[in-house]
C-alpha atoms as a PDB file:
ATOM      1  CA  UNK A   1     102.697  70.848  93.323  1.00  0.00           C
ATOM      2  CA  UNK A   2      99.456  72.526  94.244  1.00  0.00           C
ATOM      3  CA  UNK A   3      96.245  72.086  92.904  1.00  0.00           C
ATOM      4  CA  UNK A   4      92.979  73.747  91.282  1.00  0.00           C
ATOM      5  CA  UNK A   5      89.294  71.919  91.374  1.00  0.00           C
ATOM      6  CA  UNK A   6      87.652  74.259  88.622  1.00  0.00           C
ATOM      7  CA  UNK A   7      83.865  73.729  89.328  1.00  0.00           C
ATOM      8  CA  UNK A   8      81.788  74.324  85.875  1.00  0.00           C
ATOM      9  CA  UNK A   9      78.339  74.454  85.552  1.00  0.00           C
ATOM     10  CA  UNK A  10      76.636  74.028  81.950  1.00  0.00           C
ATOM     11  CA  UNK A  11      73.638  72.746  80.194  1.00  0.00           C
ATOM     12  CA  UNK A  12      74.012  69.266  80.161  1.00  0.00           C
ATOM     13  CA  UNK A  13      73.528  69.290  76.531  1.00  0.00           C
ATOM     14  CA  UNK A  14      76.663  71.070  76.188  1.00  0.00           C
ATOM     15  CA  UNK A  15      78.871  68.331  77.902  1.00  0.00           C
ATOM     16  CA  UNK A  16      80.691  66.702  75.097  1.00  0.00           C
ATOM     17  CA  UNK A  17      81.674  70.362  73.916  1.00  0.00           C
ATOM     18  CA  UNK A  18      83.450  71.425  77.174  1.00  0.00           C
ATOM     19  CA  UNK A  19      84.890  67.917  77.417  1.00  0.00           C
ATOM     20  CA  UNK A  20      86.190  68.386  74.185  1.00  0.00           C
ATOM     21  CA  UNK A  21      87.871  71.624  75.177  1.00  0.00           C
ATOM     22  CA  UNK A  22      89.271  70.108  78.255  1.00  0.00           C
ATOM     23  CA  UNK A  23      90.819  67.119  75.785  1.00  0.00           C
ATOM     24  CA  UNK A  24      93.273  69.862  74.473  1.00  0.00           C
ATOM     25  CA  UNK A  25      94.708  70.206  77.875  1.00  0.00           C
ATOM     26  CA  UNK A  26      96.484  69.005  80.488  1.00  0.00           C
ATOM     27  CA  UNK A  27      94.572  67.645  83.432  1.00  0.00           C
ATOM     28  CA  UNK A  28      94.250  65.268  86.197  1.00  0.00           C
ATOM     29  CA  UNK A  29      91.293  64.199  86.525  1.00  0.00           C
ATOM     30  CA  UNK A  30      88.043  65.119  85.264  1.00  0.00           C
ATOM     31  CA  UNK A  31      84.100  63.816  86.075  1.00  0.00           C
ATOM     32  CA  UNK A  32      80.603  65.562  85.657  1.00  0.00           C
ATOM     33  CA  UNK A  33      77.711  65.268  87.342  1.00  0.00           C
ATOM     34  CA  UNK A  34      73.826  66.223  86.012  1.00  0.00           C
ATOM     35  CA  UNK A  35      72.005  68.833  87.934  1.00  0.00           C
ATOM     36  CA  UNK A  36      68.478  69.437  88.191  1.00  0.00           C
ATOM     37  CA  UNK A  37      66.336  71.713  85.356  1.00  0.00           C
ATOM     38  CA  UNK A  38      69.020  70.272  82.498  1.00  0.00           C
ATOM     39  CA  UNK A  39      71.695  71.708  83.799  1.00  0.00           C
ATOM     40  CA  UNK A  40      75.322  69.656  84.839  1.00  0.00           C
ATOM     41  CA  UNK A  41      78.399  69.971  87.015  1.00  0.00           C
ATOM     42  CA  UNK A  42      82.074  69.499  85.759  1.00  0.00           C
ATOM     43  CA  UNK A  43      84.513  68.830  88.383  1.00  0.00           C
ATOM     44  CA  UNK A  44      87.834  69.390  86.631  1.00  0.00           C
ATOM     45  CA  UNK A  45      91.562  68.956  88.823  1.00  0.00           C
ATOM     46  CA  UNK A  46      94.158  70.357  87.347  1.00  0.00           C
ATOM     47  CA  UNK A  47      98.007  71.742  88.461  1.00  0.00           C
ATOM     48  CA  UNK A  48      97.602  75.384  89.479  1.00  0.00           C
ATOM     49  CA  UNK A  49      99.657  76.724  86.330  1.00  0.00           C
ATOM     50  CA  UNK A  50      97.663  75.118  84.012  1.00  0.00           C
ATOM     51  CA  UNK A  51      94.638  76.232  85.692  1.00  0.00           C
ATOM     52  CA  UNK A  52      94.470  79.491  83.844  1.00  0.00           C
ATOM     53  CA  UNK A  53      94.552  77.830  80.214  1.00  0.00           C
ATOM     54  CA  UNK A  54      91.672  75.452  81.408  1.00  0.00           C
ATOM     55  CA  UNK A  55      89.324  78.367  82.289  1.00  0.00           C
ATOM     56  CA  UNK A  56      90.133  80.633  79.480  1.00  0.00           C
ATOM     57  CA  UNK A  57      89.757  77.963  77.146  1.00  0.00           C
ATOM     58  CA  UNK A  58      86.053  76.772  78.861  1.00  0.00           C
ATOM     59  CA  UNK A  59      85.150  80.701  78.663  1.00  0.00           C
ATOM     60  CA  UNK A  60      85.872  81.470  75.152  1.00  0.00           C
ATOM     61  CA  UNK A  61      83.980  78.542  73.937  1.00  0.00           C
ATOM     62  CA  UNK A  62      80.843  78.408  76.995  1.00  0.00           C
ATOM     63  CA  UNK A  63      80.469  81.842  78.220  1.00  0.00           C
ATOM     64  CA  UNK A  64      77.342  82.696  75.857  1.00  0.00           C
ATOM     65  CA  UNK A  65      75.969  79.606  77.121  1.00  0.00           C
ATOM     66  CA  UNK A  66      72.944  80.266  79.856  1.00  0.00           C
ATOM     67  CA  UNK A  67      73.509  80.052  83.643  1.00  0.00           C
ATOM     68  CA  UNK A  68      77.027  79.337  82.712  1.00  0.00           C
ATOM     69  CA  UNK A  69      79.569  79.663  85.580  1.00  0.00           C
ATOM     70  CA  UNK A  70      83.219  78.544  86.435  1.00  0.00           C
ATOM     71  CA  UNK A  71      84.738  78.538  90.318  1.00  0.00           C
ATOM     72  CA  UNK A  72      88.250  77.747  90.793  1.00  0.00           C
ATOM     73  CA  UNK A  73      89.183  76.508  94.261  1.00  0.00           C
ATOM     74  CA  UNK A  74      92.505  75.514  96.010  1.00  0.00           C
ATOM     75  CA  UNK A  75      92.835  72.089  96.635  1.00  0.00           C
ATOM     76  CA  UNK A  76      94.141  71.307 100.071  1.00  0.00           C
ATOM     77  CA  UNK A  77      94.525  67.798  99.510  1.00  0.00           C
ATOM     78  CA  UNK A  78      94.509  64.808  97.423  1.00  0.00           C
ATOM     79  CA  UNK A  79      94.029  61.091  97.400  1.00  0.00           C
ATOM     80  CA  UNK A  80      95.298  59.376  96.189  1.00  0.00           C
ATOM     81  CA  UNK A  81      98.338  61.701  95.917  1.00  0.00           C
ATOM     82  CA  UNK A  82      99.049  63.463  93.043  1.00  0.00           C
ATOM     83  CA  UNK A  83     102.067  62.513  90.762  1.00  0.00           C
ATOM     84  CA  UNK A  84     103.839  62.877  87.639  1.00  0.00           C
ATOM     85  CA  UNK A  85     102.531  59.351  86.130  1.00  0.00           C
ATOM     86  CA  UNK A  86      99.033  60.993  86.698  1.00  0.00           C
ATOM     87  CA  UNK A  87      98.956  63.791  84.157  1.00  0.00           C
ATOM     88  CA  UNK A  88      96.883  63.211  81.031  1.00  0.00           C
ATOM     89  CA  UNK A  89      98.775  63.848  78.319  1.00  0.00           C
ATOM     90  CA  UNK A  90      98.329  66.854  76.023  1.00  0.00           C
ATOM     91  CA  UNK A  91      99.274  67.593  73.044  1.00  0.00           C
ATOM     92  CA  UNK A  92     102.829  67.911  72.192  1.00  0.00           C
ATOM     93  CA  UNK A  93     102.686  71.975  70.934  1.00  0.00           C
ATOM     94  CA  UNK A  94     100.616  72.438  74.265  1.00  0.00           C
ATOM     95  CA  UNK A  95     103.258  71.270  76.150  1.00  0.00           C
ATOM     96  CA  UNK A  96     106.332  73.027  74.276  1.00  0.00           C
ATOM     97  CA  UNK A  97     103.758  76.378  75.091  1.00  0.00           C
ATOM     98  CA  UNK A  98     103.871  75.484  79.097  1.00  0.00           C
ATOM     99  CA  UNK A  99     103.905  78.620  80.846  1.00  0.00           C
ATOM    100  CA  UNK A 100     106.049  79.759  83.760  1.00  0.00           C
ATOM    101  CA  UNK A 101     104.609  77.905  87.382  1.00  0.00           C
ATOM    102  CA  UNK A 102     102.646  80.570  88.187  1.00  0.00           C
ATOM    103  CA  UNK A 103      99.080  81.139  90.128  1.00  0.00           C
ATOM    104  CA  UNK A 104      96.027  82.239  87.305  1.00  0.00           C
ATOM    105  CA  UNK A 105      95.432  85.801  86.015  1.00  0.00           C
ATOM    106  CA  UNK A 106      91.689  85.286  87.752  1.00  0.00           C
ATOM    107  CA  UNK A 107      93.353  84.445  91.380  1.00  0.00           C
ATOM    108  CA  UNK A 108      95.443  87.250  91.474  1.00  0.00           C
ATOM    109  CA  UNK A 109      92.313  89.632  90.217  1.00  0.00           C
ATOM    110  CA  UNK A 110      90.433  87.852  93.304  1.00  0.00           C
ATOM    111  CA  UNK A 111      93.095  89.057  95.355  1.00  0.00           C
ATOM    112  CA  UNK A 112      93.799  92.295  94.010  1.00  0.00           C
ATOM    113  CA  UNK A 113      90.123  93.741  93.678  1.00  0.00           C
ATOM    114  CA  UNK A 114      89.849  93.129  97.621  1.00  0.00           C
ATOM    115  CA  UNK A 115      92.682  96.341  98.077  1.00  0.00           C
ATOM    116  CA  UNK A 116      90.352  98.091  96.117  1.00  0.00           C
ATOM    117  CA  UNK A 117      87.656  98.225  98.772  1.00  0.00           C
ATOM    118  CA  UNK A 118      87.475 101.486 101.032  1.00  0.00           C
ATOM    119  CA  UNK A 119      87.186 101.013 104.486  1.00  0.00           C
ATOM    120  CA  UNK A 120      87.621 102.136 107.899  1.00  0.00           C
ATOM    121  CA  UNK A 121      90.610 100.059 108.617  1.00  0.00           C
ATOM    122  CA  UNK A 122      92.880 101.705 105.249  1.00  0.00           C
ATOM    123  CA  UNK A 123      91.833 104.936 106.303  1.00  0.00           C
ATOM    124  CA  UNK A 124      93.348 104.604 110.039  1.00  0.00           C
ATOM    125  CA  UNK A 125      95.793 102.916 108.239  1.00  0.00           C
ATOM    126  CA  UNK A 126      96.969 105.204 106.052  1.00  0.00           C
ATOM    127  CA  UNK A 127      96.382 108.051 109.421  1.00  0.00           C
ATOM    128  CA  UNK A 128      98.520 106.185 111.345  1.00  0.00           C
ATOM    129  CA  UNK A 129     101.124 105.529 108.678  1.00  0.00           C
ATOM    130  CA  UNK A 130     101.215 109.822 108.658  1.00  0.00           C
ATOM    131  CA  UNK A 131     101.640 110.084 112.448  1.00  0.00           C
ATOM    132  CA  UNK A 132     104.698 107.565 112.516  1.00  0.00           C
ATOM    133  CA  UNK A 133     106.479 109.714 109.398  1.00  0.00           C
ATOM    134  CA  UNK A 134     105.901 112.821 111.477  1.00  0.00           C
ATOM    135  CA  UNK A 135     107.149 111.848 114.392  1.00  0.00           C
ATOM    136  CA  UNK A 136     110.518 110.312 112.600  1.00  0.00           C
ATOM    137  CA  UNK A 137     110.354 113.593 110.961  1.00  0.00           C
ATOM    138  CA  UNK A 138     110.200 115.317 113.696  1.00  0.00           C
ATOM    139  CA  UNK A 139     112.813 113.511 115.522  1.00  0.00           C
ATOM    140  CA  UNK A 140     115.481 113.178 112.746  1.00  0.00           C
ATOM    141  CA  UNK A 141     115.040 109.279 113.413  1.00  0.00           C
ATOM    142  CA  UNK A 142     115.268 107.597 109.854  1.00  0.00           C
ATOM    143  CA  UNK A 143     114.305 103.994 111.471  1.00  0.00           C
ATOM    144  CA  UNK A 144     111.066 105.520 112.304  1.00  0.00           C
ATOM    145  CA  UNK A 145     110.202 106.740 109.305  1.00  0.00           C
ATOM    146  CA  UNK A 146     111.059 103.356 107.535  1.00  0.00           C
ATOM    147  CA  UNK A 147     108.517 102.359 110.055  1.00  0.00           C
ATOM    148  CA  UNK A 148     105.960 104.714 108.706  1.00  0.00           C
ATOM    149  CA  UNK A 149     106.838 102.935 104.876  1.00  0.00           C
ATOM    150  CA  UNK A 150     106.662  99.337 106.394  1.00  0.00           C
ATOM    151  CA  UNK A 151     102.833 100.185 106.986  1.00  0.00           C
ATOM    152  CA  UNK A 152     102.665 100.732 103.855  1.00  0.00           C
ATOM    153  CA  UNK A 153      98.808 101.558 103.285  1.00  0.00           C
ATOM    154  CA  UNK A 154      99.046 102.457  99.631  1.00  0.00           C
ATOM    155  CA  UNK A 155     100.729  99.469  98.434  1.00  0.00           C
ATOM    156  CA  UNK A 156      97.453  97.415  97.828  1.00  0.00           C
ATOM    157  CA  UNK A 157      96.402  99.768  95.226  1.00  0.00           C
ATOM    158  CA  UNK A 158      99.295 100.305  93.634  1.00  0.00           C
ATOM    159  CA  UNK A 159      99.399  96.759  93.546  1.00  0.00           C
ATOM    160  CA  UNK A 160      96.247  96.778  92.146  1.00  0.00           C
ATOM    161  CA  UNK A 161      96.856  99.701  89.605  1.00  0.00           C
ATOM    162  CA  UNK A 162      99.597  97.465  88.500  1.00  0.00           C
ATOM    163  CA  UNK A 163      98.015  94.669  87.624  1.00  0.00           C
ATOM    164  CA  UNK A 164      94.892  97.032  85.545  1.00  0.00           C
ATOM    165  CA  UNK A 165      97.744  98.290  83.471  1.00  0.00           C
ATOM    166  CA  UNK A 166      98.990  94.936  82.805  1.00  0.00           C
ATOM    167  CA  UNK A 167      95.042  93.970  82.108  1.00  0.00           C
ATOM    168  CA  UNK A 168      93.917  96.851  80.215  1.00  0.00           C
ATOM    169  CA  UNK A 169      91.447  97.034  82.778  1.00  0.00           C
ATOM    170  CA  UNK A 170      89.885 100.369  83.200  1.00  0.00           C
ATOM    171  CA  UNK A 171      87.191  99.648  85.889  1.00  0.00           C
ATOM    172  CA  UNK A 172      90.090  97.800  88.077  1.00  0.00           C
ATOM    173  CA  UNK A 173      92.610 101.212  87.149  1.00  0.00           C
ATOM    174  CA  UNK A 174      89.959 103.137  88.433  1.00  0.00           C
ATOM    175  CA  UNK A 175      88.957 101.886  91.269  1.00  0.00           C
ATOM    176  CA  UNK A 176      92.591 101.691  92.277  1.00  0.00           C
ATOM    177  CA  UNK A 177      93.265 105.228  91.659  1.00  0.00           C
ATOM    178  CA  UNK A 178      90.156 105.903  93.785  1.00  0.00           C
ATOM    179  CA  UNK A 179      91.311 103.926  96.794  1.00  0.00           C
ATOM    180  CA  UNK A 180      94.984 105.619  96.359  1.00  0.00           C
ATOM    181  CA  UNK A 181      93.049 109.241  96.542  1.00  0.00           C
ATOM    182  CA  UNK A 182      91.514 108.299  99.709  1.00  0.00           C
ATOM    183  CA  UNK A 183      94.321 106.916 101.219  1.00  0.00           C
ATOM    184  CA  UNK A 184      96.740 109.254 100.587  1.00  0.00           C
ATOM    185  CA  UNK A 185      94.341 112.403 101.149  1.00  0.00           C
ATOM    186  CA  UNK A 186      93.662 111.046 104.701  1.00  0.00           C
ATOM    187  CA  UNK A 187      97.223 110.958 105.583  1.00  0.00           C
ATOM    188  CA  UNK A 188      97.671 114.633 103.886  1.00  0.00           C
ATOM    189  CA  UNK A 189      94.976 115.352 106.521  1.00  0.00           C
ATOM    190  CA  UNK A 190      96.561 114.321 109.180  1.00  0.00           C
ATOM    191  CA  UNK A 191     100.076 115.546 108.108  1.00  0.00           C
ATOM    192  CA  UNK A 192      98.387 118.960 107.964  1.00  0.00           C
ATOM    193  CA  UNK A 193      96.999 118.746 110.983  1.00  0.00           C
ATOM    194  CA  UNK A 194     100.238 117.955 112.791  1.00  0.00           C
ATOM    195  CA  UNK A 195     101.562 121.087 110.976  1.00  0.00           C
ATOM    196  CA  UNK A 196      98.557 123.227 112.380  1.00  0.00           C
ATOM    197  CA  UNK A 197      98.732 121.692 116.031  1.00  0.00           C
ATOM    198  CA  UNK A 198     103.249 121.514 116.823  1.00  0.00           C
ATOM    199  CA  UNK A 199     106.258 123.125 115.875  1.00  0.00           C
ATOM    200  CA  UNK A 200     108.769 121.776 113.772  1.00  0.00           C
ATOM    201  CA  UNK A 201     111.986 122.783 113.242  1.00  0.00           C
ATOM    202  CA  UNK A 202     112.884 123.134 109.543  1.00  0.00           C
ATOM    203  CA  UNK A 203     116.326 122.807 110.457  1.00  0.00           C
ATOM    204  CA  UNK A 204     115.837 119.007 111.381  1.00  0.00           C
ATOM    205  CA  UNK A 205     117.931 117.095 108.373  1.00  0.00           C
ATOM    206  CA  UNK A 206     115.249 114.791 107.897  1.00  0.00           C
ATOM    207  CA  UNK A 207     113.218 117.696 107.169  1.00  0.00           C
ATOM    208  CA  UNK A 208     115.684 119.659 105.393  1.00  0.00           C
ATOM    209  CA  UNK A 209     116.569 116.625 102.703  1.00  0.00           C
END
């Protein structure tokens, strides 16, 4: 079972609220530390499924609160080891509500928003991607071109697109959209400029279909 250390930093007048919060769940361990300038530290280990629950839960109660601030981080390893036997116990109507083993909303956003970024690298991605479908094209050769889709340079931010519908999220929808324009406009580009440069025979079946 993998792990989650979800790093919180409050004022450290507000620890009995968040420990209060992090009653109603189900974790494995949790201690605090007090910071410097009234602030403190919360160092909360939890499964990675219920690691989603734990922040929400901390952010709809603390996220007013000043300098407030949670990091979730994957846990390599353990010691002693994690077990069964070592999960507090939650309520009873938390536990018929388990979600499906799954990763947190806020790790796959992480991951996402990254696909987002424009850069050099998906651009000549994306050009190359258009120089392997025209030469399959070109050359009737269908494995070739299923080499051109195995590059795949718009799948991140479709990906990501997917996941902002799924959200709501506008900024994330757009910035996905953007990145697909790019992509795909640089591979029109060069697709265009293969046109311009060779001959092609229309008559090719790959073309043709």
């Amino acid at each position: 079972m993998s792990l989650r250390l979800v790093e919180v930093f409050i004022p450290a007048s507000r620890l009995g609220l968040a420990r209060s919060v992090l009653d109603e769940h189900e974790t494995i361990e949790v201690w605090h530390e007090e910071l410097a300038d009234g602030h403190a530290q919360l160092h909360v280990l939890v499964e990675a499924d219920g690691s989603e629950a734990v922040t929400d839960a901390l952010e709809s109660v603390l996220s007013t609160l000043d300098r407030f601030r949670v990091i979730s981080l994957p846990v390599e390893a353990s010691i002693p080891r994690h077990g069964p036997e070592e999960k507090k116990t939650a309520p009873v109507e938390d536990r018929k509500a388990k979600q499906v083993l799954r990763v947190s909303r806020d790790e796959i956003y992480s991951d996402v928003s990254e696909t987002t970024q424009t850069s050099w690298t998906s651009i000549v991605l994306s050009m190359l991607s258009a120089v392997v479908a025209a030469v399959g094209l070109s050359r009737d050769s269908i494995a070739i071109i299923i080499g051109a889709m195995v590059i795949a340079p718009l799948l991140g931010p479709n990906v990501a697109l997917a996941l902002a519908t799924t959200l709501g999220d506008l900024e994330l929808a757009g910035r996905a959209l953007r990145e697909n324009a790019t992509r795909l406009l640089s591979a029109l580009a060069v697709a265009a400029l293969f046109g311009l440069l060779f001959r092609f025979d229309p008559q090719v079946p790959e073309i043709a279909s």
